[in-house]
PDB file of N, CA and C in Angstrom:
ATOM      1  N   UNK A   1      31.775   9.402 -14.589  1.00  0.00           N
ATOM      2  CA  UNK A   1      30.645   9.249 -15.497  1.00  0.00           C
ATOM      3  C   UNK A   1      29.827   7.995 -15.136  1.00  0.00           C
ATOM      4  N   UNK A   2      30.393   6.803 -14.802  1.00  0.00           N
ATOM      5  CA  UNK A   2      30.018   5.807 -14.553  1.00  0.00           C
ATOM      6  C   UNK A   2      29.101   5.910 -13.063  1.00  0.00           C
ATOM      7  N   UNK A   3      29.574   6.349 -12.263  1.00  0.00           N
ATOM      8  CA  UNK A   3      28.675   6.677 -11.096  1.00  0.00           C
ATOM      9  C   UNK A   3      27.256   6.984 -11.368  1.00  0.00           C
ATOM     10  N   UNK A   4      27.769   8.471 -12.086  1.00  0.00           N
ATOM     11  CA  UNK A   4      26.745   9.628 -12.109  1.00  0.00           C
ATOM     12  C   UNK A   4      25.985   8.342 -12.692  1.00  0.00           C
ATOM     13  N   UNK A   5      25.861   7.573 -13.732  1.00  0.00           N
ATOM     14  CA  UNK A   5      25.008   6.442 -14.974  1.00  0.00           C
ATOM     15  C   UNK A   5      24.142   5.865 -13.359  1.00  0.00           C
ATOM     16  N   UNK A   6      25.145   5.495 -12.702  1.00  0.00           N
ATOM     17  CA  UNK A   6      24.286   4.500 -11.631  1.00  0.00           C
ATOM     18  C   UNK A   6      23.589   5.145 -10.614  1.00  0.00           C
ATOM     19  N   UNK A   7      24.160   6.449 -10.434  1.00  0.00           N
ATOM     20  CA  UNK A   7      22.924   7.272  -9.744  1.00  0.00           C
ATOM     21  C   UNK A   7      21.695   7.433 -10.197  1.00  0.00           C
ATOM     22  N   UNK A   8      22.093   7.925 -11.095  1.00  0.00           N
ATOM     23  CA  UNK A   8      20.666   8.379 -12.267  1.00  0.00           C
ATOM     24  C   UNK A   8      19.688   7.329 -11.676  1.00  0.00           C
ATOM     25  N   UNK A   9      20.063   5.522 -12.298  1.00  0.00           N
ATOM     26  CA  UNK A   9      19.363   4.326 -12.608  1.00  0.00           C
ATOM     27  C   UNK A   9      18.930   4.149 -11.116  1.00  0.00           C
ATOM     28  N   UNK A  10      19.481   4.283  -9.887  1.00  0.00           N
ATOM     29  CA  UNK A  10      19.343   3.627  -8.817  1.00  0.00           C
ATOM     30  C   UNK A  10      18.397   4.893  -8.071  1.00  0.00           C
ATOM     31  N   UNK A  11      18.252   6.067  -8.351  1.00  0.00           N
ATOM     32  CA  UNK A  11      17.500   6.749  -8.030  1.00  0.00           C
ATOM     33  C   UNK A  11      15.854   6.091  -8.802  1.00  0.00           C
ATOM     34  N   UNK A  12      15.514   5.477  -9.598  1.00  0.00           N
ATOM     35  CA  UNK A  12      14.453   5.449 -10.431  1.00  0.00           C
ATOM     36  C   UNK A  12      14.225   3.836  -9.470  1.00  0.00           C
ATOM     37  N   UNK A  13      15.401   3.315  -9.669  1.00  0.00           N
ATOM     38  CA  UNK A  13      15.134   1.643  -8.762  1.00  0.00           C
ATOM     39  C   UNK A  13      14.357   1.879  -7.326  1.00  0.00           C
ATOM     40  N   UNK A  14      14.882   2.880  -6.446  1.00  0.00           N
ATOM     41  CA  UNK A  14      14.569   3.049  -5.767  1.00  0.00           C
ATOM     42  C   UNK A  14      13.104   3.447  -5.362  1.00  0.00           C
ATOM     43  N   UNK A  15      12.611   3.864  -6.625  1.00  0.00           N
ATOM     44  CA  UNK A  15      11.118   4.578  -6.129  1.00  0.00           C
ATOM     45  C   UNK A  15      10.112   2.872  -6.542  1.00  0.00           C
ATOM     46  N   UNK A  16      10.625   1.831  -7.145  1.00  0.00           N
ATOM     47  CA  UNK A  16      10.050   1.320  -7.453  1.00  0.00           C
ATOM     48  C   UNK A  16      10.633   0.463  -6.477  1.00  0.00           C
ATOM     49  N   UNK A  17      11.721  -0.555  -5.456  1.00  0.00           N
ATOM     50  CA  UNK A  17      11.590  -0.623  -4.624  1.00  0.00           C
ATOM     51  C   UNK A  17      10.537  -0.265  -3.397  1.00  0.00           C
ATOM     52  N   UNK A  18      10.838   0.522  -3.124  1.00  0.00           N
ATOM     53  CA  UNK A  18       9.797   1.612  -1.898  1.00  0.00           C
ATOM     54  C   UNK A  18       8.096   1.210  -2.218  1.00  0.00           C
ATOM     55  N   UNK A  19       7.907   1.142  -3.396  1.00  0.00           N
ATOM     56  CA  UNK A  19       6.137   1.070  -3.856  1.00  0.00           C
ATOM     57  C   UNK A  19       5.926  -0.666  -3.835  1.00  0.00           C
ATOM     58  N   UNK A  20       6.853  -2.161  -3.788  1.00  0.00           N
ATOM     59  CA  UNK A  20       6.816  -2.998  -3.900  1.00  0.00           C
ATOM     60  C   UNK A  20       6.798  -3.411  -2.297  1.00  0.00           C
ATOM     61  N   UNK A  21       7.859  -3.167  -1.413  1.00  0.00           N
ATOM     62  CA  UNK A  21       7.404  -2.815  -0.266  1.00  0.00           C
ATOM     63  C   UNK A  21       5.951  -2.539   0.202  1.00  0.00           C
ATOM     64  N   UNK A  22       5.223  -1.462  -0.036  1.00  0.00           N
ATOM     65  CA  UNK A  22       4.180  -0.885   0.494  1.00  0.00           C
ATOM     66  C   UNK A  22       3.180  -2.052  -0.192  1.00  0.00           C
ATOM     67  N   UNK A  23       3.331  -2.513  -1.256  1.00  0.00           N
ATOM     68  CA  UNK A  23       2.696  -3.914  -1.620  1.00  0.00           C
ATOM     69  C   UNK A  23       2.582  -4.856  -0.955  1.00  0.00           C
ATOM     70  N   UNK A  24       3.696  -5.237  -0.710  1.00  0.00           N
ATOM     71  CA  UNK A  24       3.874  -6.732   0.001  1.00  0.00           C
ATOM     72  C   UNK A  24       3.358  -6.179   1.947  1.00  0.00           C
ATOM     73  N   UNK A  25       3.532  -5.286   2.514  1.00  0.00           N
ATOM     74  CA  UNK A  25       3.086  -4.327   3.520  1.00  0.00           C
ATOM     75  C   UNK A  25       1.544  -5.028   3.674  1.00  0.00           C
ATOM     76  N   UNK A  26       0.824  -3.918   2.370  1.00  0.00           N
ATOM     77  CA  UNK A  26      -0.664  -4.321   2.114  1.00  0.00           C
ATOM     78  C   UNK A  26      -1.068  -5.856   2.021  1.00  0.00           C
ATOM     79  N   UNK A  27      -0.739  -6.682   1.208  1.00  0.00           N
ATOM     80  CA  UNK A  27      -0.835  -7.947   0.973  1.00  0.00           C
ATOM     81  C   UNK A  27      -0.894  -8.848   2.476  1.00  0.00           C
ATOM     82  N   UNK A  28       0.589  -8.401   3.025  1.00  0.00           N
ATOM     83  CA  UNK A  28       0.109  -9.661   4.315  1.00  0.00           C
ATOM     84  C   UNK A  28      -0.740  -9.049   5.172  1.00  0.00           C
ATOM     85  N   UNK A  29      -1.278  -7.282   5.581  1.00  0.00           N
ATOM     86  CA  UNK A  29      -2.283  -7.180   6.219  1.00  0.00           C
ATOM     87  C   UNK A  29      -3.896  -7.808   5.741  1.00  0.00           C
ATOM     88  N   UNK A  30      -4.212  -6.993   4.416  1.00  0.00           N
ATOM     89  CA  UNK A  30      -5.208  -7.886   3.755  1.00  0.00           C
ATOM     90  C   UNK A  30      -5.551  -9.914   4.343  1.00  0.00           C
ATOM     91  N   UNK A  31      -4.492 -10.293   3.845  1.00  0.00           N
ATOM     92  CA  UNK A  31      -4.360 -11.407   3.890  1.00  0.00           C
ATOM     93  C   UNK A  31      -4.586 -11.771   5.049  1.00  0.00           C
ATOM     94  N   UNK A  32      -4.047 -11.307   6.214  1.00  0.00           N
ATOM     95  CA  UNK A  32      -4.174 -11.652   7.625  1.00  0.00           C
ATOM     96  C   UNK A  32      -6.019 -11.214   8.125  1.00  0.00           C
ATOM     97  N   UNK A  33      -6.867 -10.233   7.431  1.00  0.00           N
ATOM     98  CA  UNK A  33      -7.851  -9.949   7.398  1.00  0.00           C
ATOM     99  C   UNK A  33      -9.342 -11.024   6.514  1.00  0.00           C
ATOM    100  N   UNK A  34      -8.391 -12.253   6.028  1.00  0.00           N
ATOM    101  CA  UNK A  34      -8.978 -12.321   5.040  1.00  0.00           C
ATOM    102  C   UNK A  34      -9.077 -12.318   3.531  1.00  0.00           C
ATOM    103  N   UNK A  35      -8.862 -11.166   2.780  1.00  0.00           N
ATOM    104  CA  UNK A  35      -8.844 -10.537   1.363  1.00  0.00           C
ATOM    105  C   UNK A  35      -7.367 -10.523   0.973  1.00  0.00           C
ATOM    106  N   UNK A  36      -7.418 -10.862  -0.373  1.00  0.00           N
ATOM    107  CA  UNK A  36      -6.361 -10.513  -1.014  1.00  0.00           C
ATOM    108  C   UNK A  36      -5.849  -8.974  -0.681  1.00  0.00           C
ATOM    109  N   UNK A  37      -4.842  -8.494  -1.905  1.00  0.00           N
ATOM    110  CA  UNK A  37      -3.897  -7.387  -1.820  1.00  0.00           C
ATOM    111  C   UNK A  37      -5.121  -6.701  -3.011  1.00  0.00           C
ATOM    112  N   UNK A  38      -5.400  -7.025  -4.091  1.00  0.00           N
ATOM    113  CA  UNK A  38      -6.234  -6.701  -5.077  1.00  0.00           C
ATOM    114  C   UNK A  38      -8.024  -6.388  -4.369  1.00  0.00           C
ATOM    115  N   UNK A  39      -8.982  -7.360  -4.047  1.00  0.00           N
ATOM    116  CA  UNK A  39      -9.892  -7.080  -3.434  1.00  0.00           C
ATOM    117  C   UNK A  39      -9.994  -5.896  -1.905  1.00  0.00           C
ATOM    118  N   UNK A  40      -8.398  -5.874  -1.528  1.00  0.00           N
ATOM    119  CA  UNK A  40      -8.287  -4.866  -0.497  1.00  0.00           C
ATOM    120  C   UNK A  40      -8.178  -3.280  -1.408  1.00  0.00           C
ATOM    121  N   UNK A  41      -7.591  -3.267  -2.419  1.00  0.00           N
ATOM    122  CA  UNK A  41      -7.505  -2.101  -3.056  1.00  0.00           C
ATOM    123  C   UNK A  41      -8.865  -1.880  -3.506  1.00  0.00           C
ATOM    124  N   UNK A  42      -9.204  -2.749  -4.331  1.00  0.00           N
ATOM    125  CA  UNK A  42     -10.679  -2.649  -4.881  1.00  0.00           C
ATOM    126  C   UNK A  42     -12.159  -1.981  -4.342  1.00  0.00           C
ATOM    127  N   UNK A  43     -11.755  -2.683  -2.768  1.00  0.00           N
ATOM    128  CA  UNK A  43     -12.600  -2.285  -2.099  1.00  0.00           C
ATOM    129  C   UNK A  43     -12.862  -0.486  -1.981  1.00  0.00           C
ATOM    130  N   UNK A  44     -10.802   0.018  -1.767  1.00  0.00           N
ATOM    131  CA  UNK A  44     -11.122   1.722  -1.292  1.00  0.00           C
ATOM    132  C   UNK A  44     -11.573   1.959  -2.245  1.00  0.00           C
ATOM    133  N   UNK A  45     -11.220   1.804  -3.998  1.00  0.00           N
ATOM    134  CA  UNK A  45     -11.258   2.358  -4.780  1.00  0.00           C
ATOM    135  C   UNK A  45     -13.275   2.270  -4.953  1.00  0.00           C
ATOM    136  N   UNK A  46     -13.973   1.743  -4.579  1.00  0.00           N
ATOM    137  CA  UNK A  46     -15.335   1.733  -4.781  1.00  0.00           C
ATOM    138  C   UNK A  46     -15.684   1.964  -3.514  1.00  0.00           C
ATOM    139  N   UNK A  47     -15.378   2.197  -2.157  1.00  0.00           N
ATOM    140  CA  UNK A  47     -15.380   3.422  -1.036  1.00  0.00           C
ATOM    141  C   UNK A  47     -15.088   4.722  -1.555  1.00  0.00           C
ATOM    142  N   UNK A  48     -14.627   5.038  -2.193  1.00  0.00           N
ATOM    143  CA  UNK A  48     -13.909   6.530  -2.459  1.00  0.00           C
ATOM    144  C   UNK A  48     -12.623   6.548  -1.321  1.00  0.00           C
ATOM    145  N   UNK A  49     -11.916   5.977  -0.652  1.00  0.00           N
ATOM    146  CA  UNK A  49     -11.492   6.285  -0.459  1.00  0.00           C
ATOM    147  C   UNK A  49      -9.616   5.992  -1.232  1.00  0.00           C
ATOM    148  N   UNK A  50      -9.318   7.901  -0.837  1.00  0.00           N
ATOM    149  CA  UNK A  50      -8.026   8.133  -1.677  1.00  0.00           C
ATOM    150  C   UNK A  50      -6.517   8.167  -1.254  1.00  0.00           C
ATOM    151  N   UNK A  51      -6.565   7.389  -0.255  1.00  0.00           N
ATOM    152  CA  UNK A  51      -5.025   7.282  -0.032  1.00  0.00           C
ATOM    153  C   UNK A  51      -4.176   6.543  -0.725  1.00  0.00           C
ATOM    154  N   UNK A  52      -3.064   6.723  -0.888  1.00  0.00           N
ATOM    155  CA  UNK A  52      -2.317   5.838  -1.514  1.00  0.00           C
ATOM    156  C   UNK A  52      -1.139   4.643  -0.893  1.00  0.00           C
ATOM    157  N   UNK A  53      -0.974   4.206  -1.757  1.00  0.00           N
ATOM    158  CA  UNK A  53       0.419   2.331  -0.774  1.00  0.00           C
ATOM    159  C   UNK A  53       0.482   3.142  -0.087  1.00  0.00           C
ATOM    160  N   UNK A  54       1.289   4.459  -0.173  1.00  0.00           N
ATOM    161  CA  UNK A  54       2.570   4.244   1.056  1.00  0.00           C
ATOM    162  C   UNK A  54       1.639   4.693   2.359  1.00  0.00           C
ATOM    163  N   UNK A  55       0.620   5.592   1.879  1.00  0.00           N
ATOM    164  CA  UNK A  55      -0.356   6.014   3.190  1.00  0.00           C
ATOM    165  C   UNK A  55      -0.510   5.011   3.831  1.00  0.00           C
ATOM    166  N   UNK A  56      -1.525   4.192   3.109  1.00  0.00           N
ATOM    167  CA  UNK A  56      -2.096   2.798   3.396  1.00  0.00           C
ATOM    168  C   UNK A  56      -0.959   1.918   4.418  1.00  0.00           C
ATOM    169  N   UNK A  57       0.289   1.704   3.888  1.00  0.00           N
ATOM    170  CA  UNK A  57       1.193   1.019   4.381  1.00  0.00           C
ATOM    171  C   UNK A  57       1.540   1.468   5.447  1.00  0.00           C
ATOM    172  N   UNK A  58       1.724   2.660   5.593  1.00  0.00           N
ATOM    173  CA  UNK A  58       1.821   3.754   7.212  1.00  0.00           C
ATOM    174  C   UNK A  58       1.199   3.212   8.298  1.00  0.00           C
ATOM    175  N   UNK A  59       0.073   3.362   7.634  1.00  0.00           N
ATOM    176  CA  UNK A  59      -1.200   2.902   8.778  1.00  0.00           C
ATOM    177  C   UNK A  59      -1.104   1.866   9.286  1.00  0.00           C
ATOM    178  N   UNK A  60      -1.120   0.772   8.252  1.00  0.00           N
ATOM    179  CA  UNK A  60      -1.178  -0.015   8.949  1.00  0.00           C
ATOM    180  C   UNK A  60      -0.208  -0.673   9.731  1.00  0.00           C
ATOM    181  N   UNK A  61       1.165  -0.206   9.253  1.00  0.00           N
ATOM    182  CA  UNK A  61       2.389  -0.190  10.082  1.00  0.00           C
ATOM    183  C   UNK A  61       2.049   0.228  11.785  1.00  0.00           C
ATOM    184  N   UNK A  62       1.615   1.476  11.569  1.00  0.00           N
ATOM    185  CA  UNK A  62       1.919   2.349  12.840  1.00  0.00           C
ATOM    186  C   UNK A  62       0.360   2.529  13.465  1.00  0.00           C
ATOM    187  N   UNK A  63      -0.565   2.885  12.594  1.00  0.00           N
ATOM    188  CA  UNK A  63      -1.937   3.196  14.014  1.00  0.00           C
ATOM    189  C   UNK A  63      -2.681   1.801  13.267  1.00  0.00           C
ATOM    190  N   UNK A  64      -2.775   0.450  13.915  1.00  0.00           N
ATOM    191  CA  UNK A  64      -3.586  -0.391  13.046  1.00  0.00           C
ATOM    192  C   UNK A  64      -5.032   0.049  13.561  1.00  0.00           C
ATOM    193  N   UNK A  65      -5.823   0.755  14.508  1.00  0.00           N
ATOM    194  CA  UNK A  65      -7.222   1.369  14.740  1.00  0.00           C
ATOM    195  C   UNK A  65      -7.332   1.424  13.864  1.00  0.00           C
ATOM    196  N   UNK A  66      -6.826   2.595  13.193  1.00  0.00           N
ATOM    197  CA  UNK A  66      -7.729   3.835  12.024  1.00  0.00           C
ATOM    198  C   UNK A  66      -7.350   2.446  10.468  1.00  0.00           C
ATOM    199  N   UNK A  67      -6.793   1.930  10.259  1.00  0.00           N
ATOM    200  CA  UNK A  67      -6.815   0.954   9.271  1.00  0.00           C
ATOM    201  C   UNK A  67      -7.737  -0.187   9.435  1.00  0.00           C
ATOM    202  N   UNK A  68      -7.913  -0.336  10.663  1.00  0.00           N
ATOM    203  CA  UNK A  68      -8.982  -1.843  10.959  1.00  0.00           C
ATOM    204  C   UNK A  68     -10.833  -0.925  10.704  1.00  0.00           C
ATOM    205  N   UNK A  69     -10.875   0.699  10.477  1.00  0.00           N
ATOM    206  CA  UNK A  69     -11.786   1.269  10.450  1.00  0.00           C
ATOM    207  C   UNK A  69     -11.712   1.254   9.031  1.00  0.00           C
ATOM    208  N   UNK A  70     -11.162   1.870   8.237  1.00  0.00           N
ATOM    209  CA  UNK A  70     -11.042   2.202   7.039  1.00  0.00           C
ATOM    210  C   UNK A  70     -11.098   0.868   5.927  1.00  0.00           C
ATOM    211  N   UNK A  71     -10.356  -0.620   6.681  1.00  0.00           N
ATOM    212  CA  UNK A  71     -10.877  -1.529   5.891  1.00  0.00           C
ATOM    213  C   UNK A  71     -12.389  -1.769   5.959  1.00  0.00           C
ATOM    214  N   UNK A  72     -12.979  -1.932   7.491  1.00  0.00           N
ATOM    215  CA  UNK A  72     -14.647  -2.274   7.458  1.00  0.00           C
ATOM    216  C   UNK A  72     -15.397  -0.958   6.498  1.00  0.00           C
ATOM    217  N   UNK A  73     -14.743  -0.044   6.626  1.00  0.00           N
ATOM    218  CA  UNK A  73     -15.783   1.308   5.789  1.00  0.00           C
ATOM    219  C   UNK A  73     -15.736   0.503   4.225  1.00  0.00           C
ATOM    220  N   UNK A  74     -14.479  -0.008   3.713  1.00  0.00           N
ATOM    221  CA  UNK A  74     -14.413  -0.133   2.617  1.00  0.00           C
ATOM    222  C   UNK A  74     -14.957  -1.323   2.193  1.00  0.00           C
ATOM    223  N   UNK A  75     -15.072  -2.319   2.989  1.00  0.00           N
ATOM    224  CA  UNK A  75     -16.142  -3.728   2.658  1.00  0.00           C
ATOM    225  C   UNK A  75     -17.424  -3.584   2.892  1.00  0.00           C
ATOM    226  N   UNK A  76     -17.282  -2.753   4.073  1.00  0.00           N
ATOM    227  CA  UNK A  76     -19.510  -2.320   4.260  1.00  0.00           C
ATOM    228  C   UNK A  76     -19.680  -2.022   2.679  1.00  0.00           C
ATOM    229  N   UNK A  77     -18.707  -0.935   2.077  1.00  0.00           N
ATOM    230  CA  UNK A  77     -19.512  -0.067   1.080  1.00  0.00           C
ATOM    231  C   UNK A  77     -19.629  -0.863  -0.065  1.00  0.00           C
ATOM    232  N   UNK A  78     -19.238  -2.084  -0.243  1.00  0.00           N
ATOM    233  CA  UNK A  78     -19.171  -2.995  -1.176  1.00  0.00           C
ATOM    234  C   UNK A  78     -20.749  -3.661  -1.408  1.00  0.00           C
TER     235      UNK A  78
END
C-alpha cells in the first residue's frame, strides 16, 4: 500500500520536475541571449508563436539554428 501511496505522489512529482527543468533549460539560453526567462516567453506569446517548455527546451538543446530564428522572429515582432 505504501508503495502504490509513493507511486501515485512521485508520478505527479515527476511531471513537475521535467517542466522546472525545461525552465531553468529556457532561462540560461534567454539569459545567454540577453533576456530574461519571462521576456523570452513573453515575447512568443505576442509572436503567436505556440510551442511549449519542453518544445522550446528541445530546440534549443538539440537544433540551436531554428531557436536562434524563432527567438529574432519573436523580438522583431515586439
Amino acid at each position: 500500500m505504501r508503495a502504490m501511496a509513493y507511486a501515485t505522489r512521485d508520478r505527479k512529482v515527476k511531471k513537475r520536475t521535467a517542466r522546472s527543468l525545461w525552465i531553468v533549460r529556457l532561462n540560461a539560453v534567454a539569459r545567454a541571449r540577453g533576456l530574461t526567462y519571462s521576456q523570452l516567453m513573453a515575447a512568443f506569446r505576442r509572436a503567436n508563436i505556440g510551442l511549449d517548455r519542453k518544445q522550446l527546451s528541445e530546440l534549443a538543446l538539440h537544433d540551436e539554428a531554428t531557436f536562434n530564428q524563432l527567438v529574432q522572429t519573436a523580438t522583431a515582432a515586439n
